[in-house]
N, C-alpha and C. Protein backbone atom coordinates (compact mmCIF):
# COMPACT_ATOMS: atom_id res chain seq x y z
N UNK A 1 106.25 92.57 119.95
CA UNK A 1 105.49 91.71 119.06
C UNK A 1 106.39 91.30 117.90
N UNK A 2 106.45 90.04 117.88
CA UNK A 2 107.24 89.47 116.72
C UNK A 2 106.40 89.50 115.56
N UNK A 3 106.64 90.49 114.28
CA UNK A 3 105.87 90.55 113.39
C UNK A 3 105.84 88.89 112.30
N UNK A 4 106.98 88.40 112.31
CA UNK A 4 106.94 87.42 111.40
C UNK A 4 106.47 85.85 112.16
N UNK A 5 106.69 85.46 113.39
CA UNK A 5 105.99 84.32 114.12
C UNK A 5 104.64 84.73 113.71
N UNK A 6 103.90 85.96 114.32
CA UNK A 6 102.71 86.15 113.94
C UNK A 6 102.01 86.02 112.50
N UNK A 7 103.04 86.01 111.95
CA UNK A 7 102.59 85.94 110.31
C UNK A 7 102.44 84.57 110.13
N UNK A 8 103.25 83.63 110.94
CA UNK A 8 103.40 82.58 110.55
C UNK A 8 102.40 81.77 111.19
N UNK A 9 101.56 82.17 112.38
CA UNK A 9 100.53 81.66 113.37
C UNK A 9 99.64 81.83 112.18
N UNK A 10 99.17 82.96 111.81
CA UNK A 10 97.67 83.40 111.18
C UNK A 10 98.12 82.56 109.86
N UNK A 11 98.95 82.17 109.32
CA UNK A 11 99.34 81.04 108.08
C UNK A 11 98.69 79.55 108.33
N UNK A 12 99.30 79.58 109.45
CA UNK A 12 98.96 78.10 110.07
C UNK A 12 97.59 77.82 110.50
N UNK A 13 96.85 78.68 110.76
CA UNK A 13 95.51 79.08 111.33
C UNK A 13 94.82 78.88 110.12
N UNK A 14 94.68 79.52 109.38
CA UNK A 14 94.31 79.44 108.05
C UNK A 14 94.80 78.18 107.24
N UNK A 15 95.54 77.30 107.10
CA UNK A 15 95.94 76.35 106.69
C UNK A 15 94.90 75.41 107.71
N UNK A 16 94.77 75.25 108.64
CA UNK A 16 94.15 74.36 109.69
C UNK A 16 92.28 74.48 109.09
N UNK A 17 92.38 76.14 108.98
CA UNK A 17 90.64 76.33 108.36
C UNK A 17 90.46 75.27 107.42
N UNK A 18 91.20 75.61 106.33
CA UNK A 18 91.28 75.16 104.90
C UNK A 18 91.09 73.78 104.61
N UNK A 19 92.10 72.81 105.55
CA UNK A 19 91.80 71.26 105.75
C UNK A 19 90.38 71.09 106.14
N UNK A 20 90.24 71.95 107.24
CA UNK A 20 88.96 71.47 107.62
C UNK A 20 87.29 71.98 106.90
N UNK A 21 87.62 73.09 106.36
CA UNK A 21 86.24 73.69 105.42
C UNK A 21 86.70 72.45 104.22
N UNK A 22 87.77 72.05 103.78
CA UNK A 22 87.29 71.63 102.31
C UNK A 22 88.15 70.02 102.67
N UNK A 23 86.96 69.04 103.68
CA UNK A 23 87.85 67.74 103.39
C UNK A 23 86.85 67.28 102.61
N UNK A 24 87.81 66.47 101.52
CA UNK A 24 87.50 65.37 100.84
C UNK A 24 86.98 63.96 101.66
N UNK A 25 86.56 63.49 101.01
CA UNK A 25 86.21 62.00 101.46
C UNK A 25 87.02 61.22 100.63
N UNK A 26 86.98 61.24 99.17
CA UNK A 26 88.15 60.44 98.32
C UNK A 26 89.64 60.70 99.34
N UNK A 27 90.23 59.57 99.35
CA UNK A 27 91.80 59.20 100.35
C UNK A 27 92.72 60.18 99.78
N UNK A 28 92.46 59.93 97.91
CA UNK A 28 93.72 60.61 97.44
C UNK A 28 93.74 61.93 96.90
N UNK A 29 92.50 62.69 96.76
CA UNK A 29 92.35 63.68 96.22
C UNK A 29 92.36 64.39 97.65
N UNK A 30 92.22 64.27 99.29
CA UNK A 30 92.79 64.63 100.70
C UNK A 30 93.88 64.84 100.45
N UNK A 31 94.99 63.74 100.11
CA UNK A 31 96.36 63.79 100.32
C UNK A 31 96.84 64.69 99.51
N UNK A 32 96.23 65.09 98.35
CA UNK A 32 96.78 65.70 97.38
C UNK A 32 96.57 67.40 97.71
N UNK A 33 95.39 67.47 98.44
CA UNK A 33 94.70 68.92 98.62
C UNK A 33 95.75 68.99 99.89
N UNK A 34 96.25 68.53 101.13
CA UNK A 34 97.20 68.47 102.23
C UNK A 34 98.28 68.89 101.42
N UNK A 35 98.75 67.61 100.47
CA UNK A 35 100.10 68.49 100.35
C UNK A 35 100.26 70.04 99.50
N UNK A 36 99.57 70.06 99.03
CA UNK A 36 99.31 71.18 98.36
C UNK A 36 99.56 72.58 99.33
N UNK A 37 98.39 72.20 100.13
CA UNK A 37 99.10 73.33 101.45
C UNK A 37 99.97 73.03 102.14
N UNK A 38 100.88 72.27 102.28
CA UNK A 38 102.17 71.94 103.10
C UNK A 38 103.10 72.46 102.05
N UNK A 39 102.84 72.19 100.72
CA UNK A 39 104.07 72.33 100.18
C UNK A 39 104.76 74.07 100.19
N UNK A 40 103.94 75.18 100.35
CA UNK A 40 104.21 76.60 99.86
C UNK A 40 103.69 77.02 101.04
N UNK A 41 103.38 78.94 100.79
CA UNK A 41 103.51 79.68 101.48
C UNK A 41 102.48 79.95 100.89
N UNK A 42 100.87 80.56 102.27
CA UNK A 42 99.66 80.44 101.65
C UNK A 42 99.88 81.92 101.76
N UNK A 43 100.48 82.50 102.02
CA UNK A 43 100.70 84.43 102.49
C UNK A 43 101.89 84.97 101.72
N UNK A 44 102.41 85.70 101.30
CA UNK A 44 103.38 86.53 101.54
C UNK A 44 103.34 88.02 102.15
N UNK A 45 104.90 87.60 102.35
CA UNK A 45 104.99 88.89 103.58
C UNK A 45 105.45 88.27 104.80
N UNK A 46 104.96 89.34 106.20
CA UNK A 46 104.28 90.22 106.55
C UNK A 46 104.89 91.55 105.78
N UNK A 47 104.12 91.96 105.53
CA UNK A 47 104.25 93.48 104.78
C UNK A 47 103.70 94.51 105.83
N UNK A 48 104.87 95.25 105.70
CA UNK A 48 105.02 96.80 106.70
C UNK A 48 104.55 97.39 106.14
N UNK A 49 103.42 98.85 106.53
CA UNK A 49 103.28 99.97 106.05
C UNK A 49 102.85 100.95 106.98
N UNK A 50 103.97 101.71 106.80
CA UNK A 50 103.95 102.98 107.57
C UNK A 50 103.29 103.97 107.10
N UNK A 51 101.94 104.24 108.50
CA UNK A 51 101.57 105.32 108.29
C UNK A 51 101.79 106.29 108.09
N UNK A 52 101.70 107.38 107.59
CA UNK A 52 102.18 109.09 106.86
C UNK A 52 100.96 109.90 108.44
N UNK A 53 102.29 110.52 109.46
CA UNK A 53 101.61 111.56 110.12
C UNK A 53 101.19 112.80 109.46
N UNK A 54 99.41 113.01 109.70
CA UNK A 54 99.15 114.17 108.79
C UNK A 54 99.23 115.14 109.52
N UNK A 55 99.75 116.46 109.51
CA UNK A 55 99.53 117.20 110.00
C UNK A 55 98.16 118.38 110.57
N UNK A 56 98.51 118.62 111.55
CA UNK A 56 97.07 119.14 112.06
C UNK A 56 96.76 120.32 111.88
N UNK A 57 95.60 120.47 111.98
CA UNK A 57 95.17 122.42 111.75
C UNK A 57 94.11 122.75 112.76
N UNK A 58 93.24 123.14 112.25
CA UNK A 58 92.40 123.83 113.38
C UNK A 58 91.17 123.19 113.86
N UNK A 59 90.71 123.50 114.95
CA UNK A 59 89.45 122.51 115.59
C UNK A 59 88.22 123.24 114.07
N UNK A 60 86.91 122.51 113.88
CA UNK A 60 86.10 123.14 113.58
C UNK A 60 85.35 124.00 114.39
N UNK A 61 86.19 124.14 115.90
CA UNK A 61 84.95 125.96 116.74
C UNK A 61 85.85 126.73 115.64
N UNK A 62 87.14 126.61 115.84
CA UNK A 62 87.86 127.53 114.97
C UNK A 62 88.07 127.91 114.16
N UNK A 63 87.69 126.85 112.23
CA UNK A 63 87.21 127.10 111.46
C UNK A 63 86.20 127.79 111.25
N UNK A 64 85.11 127.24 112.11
CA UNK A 64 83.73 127.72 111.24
C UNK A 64 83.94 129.02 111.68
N UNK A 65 84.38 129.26 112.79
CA UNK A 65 83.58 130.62 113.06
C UNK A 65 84.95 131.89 112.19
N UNK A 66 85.76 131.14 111.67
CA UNK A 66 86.74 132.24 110.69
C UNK A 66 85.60 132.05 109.73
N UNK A 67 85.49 131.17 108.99
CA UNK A 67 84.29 131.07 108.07
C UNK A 67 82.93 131.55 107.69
N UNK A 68 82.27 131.40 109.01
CA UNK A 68 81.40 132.41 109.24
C UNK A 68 80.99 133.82 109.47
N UNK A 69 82.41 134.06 110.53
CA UNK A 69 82.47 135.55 110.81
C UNK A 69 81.75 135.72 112.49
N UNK A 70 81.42 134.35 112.69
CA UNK A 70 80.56 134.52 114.02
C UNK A 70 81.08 132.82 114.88
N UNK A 71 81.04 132.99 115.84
CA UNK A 71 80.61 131.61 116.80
C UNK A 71 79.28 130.55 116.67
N UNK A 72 79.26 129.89 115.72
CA UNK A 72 78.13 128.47 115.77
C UNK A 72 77.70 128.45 117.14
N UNK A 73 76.30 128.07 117.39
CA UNK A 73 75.93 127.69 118.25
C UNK A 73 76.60 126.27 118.77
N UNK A 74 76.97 126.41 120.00
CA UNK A 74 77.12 125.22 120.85
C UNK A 74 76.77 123.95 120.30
N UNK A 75 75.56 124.04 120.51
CA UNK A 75 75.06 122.41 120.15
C UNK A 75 75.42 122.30 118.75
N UNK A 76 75.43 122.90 117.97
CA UNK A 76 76.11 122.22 116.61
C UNK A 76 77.44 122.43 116.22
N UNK A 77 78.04 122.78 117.14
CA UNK A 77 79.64 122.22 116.87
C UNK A 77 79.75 121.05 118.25
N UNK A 78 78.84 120.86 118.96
CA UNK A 78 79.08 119.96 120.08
C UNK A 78 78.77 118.21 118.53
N UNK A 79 77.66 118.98 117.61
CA UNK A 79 77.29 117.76 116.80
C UNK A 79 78.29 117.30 115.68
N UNK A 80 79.07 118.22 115.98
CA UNK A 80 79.91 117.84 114.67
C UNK A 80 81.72 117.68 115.43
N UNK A 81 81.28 117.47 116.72
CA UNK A 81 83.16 117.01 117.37
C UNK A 81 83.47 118.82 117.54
N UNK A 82 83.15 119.57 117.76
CA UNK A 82 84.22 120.66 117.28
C UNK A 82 85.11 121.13 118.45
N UNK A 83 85.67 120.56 118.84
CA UNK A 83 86.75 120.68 119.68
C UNK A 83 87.57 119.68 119.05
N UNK A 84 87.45 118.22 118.20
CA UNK A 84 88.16 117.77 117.23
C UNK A 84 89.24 118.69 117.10
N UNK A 85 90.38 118.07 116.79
CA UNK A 85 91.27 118.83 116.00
C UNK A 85 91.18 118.36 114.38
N UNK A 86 91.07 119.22 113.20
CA UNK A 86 90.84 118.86 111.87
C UNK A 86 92.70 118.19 111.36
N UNK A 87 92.59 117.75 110.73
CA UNK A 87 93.90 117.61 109.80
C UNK A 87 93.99 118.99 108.86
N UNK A 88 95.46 118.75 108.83
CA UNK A 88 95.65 120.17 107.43
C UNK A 88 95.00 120.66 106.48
N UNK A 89 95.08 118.80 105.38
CA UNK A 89 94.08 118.67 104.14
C UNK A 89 92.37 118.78 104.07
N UNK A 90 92.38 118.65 105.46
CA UNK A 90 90.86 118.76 105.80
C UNK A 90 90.43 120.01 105.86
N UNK A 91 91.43 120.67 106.53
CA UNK A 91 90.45 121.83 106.75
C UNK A 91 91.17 122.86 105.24
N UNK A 92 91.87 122.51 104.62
CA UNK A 92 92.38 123.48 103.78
C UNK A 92 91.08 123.01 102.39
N UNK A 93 90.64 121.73 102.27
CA UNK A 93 89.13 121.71 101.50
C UNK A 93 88.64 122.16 102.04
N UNK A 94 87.81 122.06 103.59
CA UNK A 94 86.53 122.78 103.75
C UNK A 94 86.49 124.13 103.53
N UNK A 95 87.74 124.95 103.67
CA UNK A 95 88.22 126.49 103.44
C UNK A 95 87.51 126.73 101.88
N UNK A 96 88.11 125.75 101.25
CA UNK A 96 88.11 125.83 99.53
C UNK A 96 86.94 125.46 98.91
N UNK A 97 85.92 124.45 99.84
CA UNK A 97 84.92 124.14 99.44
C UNK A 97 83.35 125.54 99.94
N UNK A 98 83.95 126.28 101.15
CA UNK A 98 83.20 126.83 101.93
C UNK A 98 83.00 128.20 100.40
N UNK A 99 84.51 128.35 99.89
CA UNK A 99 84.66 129.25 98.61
C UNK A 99 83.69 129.68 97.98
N UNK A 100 83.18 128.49 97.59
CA UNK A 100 82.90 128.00 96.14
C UNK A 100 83.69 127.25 95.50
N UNK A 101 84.66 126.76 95.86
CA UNK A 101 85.68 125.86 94.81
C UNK A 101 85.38 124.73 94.91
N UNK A 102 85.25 123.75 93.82
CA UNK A 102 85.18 122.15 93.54
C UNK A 102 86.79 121.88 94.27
N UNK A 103 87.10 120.36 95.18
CA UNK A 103 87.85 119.73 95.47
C UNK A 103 88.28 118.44 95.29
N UNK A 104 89.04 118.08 95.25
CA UNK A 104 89.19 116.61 95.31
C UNK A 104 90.19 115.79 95.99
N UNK A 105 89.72 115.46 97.47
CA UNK A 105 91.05 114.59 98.19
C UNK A 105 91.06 113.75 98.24
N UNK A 106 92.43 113.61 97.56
CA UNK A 106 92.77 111.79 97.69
C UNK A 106 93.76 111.39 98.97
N UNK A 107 93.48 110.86 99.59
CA UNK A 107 94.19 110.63 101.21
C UNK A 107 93.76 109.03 101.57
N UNK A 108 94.58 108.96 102.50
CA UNK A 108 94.26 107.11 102.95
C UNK A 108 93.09 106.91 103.47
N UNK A 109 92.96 105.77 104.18
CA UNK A 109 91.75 105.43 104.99
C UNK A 109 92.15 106.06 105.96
N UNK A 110 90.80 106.85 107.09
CA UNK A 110 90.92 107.09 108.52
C UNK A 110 91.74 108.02 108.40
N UNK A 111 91.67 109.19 107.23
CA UNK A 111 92.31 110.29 107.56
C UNK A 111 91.29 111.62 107.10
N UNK A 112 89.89 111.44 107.63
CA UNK A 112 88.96 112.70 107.76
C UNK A 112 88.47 112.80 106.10
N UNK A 113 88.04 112.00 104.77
CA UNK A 113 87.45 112.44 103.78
C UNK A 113 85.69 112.58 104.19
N UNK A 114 85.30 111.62 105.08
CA UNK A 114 83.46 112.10 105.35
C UNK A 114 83.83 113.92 105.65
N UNK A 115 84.60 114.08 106.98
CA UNK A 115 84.34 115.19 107.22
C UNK A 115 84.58 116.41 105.96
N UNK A 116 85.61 115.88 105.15
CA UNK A 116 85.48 117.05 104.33
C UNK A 116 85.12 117.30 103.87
N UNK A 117 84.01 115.98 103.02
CA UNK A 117 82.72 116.45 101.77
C UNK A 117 81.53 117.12 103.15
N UNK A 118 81.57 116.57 104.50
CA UNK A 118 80.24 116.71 105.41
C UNK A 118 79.99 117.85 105.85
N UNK A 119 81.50 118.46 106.21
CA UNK A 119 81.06 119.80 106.78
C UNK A 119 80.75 120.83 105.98
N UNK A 120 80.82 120.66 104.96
CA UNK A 120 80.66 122.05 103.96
C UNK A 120 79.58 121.96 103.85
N UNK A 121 78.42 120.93 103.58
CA UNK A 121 77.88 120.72 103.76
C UNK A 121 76.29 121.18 104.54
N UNK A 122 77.49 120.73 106.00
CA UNK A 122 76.17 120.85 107.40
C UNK A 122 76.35 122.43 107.29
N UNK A 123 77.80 123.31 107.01
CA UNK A 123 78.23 124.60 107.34
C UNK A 123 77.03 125.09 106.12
N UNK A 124 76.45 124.95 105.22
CA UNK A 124 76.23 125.09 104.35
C UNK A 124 74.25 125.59 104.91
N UNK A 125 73.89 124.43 105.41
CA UNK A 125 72.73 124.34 105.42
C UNK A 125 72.50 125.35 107.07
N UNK A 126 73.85 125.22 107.97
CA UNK A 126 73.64 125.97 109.14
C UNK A 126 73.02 127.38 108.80
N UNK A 127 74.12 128.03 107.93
CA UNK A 127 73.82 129.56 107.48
C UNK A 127 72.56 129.55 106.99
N UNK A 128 72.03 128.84 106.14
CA UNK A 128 70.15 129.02 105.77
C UNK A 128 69.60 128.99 106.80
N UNK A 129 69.78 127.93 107.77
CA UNK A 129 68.67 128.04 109.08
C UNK A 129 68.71 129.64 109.56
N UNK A 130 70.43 129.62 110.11
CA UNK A 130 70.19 131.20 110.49
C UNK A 130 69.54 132.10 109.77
N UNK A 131 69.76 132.75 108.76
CA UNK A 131 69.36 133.26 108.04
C UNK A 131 67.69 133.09 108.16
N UNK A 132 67.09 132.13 108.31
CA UNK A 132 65.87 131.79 108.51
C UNK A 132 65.27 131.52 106.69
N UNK A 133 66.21 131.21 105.86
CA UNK A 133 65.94 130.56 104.57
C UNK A 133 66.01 128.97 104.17
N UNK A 134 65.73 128.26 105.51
CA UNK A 134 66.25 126.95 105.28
C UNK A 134 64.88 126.68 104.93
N UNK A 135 64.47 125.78 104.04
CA UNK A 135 63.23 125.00 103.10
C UNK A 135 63.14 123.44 103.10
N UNK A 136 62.08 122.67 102.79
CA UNK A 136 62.56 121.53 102.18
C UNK A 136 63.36 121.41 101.17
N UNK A 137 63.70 120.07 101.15
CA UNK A 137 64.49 119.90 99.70
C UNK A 137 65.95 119.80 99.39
N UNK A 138 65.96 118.80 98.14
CA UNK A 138 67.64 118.08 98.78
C UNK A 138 68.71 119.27 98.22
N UNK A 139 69.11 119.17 99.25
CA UNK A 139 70.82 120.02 99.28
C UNK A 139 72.02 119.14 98.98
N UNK A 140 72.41 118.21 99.25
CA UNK A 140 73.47 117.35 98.82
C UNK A 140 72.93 116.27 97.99
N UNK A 141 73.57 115.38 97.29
CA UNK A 141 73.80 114.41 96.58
C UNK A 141 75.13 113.35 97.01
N UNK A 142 75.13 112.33 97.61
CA UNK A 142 76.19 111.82 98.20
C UNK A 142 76.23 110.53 97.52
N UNK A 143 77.52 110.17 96.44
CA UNK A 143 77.32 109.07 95.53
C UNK A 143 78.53 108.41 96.32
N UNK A 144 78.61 106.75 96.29
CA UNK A 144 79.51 105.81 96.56
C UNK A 144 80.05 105.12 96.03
N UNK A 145 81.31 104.80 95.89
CA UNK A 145 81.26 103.65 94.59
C UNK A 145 80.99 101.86 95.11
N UNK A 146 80.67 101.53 96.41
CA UNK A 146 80.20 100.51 96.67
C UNK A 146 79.26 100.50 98.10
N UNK A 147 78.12 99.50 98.44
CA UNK A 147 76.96 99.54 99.21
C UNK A 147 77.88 99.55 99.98
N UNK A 148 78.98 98.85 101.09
CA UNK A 148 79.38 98.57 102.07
C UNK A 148 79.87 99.80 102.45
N UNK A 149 80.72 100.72 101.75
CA UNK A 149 80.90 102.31 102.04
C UNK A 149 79.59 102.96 102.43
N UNK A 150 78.53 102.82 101.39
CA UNK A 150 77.48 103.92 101.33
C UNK A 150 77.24 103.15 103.11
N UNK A 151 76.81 102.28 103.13
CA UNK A 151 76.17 101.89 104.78
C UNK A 151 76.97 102.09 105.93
N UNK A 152 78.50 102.37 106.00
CA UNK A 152 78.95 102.75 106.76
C UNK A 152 78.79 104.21 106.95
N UNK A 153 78.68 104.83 105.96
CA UNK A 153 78.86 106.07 105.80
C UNK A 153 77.31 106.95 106.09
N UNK A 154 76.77 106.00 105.73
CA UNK A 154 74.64 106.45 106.23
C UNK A 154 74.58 106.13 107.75
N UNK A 155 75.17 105.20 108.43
CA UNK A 155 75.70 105.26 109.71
C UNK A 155 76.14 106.45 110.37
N UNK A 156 77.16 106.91 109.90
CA UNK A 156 77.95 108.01 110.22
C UNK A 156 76.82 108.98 110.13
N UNK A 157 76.47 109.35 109.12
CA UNK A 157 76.02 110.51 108.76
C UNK A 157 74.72 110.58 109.18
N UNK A 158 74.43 109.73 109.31
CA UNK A 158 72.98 109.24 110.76
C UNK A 158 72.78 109.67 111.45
N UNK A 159 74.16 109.37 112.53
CA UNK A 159 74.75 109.92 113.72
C UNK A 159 75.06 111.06 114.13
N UNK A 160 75.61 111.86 112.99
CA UNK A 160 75.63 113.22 113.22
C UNK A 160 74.15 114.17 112.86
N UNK A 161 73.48 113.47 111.87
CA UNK A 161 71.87 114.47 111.84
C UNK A 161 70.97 113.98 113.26
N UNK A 162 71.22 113.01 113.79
CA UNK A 162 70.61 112.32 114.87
C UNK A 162 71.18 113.80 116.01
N UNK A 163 72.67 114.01 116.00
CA UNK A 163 72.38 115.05 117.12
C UNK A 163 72.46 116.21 116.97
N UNK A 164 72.47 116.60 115.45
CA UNK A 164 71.72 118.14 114.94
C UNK A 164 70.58 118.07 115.52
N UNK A 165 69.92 117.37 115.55
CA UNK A 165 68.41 117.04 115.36
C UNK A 165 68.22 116.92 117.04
N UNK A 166 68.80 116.45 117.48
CA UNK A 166 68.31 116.42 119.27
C UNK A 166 68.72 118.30 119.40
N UNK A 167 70.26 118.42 119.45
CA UNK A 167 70.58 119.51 120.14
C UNK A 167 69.85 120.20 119.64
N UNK A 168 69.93 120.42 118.45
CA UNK A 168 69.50 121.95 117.72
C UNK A 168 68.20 122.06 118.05
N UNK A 169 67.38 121.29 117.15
CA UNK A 169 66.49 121.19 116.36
C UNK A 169 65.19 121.13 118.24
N UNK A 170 65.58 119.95 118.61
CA UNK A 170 64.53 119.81 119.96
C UNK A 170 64.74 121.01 121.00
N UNK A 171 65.89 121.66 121.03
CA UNK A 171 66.23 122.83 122.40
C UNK A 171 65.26 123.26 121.43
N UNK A 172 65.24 123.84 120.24
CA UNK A 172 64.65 125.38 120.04
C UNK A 172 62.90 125.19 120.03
N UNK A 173 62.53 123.59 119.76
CA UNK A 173 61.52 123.67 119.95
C UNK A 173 60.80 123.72 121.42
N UNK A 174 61.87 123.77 122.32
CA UNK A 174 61.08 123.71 123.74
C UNK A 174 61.38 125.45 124.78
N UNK A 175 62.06 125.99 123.64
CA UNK A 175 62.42 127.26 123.76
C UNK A 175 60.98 128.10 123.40
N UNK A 176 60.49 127.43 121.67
CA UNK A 176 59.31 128.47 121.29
C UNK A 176 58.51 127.20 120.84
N UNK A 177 57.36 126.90 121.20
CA UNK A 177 56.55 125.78 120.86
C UNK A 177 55.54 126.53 119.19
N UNK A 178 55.60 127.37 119.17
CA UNK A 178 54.62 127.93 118.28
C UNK A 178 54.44 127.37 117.40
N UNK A 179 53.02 127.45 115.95
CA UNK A 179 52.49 126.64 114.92
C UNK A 179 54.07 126.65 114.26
N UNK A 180 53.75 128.19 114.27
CA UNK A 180 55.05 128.33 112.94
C UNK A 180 56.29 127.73 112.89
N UNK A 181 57.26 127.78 114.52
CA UNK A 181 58.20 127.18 114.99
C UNK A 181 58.18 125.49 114.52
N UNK A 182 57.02 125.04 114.93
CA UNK A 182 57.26 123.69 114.65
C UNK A 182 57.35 123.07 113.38
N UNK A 183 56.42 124.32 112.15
CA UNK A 183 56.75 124.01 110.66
C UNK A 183 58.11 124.20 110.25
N UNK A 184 58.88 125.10 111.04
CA UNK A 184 60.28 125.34 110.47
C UNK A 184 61.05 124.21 110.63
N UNK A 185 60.43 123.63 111.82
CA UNK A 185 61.71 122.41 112.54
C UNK A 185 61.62 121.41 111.73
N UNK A 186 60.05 121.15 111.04
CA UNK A 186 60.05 119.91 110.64
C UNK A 186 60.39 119.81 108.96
N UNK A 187 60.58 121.55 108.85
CA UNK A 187 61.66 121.72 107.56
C UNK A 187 62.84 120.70 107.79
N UNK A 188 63.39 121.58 108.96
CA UNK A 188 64.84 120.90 108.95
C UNK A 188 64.93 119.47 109.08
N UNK A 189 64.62 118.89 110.31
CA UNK A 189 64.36 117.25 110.00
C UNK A 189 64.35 116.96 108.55
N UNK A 190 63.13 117.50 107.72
CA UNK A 190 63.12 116.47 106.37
C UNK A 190 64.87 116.73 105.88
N UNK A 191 64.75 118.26 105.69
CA UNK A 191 66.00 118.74 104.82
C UNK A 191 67.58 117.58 105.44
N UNK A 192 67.92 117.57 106.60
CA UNK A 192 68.87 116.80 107.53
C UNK A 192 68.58 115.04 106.94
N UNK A 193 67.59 114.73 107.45
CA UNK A 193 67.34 113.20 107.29
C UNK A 193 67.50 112.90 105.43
N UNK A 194 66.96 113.96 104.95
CA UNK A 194 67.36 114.15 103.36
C UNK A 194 68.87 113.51 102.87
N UNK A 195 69.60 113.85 103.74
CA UNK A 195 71.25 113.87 103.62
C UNK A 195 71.62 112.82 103.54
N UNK A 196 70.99 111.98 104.26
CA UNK A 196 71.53 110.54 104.73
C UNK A 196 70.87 109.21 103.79
C-alpha cells in the first residue's frame, strides 16, 4: 500500500465533495471557491503513528481467581472474555483497584481502559452475590466526559450485564425456582442493569 498516492486519492475525493456540496451559482465567486482548492494542500501529511505493543499478562480465569482465592463460576468469566488475555497495565490496576487503591490509566485508544474501571467492579459485586450479601442499590458511578463515549460504552456495558444476566442470573433460576430465589435474582438484575 502506497501510503502517500492514498493520501493523495482521499485529498482529491474530498476536493471533488467540496465543489460539489458548496457550488455557487454566481460565475465568479465558483471560480474563486475552485481555485482556492486547486491552489494548496487540503491535508497534511500522511502522518505515521506507530502503535506501542503493550505487553501482556494474565487471562481474567487467572486473575480473578488469584484475587479471589477460588475459581469464578464459569458463566461469569465466560461473561466477561476470561480466557481473554489482559494487558500488563490492565491487570496491574485491577490488582490495585481489587486493593483498595484509587488508579488512574492513561493509555491509548483500544488498549483495555472499560475493562479496567469494569472488572473491579463486576469482581466487586460477584463476591456479594456469593457471599449471599448482594442488595439493591447503586454500586458504581460511571462519569464520561462526552455522550458519544457514554453510548458506546452503555453498549458495551449492556452487553456484558446482558450475559451476567442470561448465564448467571437465568441458570440459577432454573436450578431453584423458589419465592425467595427469585427475589434475590431480581436483586441482581436491578443492581447489574443499575451499572449501565
Amino acid at each position: 500500500m502506497d501510503l502517500i498516492e492514498l493520501s493523495k486519492h482521499v485529498e482529491e475525493r474530498y476536493r471533488r465533495y467540496l465543489k460539489t456540496t458548496f457550488y455557487f451559482k454566481d460565475p465568479e465567486l465558483r471560480k474563486s471557491f475552485e481555485e482556492a482548492l486547486n491552489s494548496g494542500h487540503l491535508s497534511k501529511g500522511p502522518f505515521i503513528e506507530a502503535t506501542p505493543v503493550f505487553k501482556r499478562g494474565k487471562t481474567p480465569r487467572e486473575l480473578f481467581h488469584d484475587l479471589l482465592g477460588f475459581e469464578p463460576d464459569e458463566k461469569f468469566l465466560e461473561a466477561v472474555q476470561g480466557s481473554r488475555q489482559l494487558y500488563k497495565h490492565q491487570e496491574q490496576a485491577i490488582k490495585k483497584v481489587f486493593q483498595g487503591n484509587n488508579v488512574v490509566v492513561a493509555t491509548g485508544t483500544g488498549s483495555g481502559k472499560t475493562e479496567t474501571f469494569l472488572y473491579p467492579i463486576l469482581l466487586h459485586l460477584y463476591k456479594e452475590f456469593q457471599k449471599g450479601e448482594l442488595c439493591p442499590g447503586v454500586r458504581a458511578l460511571i462519569l464520561y466526559p462526552m455522550n458519544a463515549l457514554a453510548n458506546d460504552q452503555r453498549e458495551r456495558l449492556g452487553e456484558v450485564c446482558k450475559r451476567l444476566i442470561e448465564d448467571i442470573v437465568l441458570s440459577n433460576l432454573l436450578l431453584d425456582s423458589t419465592l425467595e430465589k427469585l427475589q434475590k435474582m431480581k436483586m441482581i438484575l436491578n443492581v447489574m442493569l443499575a451499572t449501565i
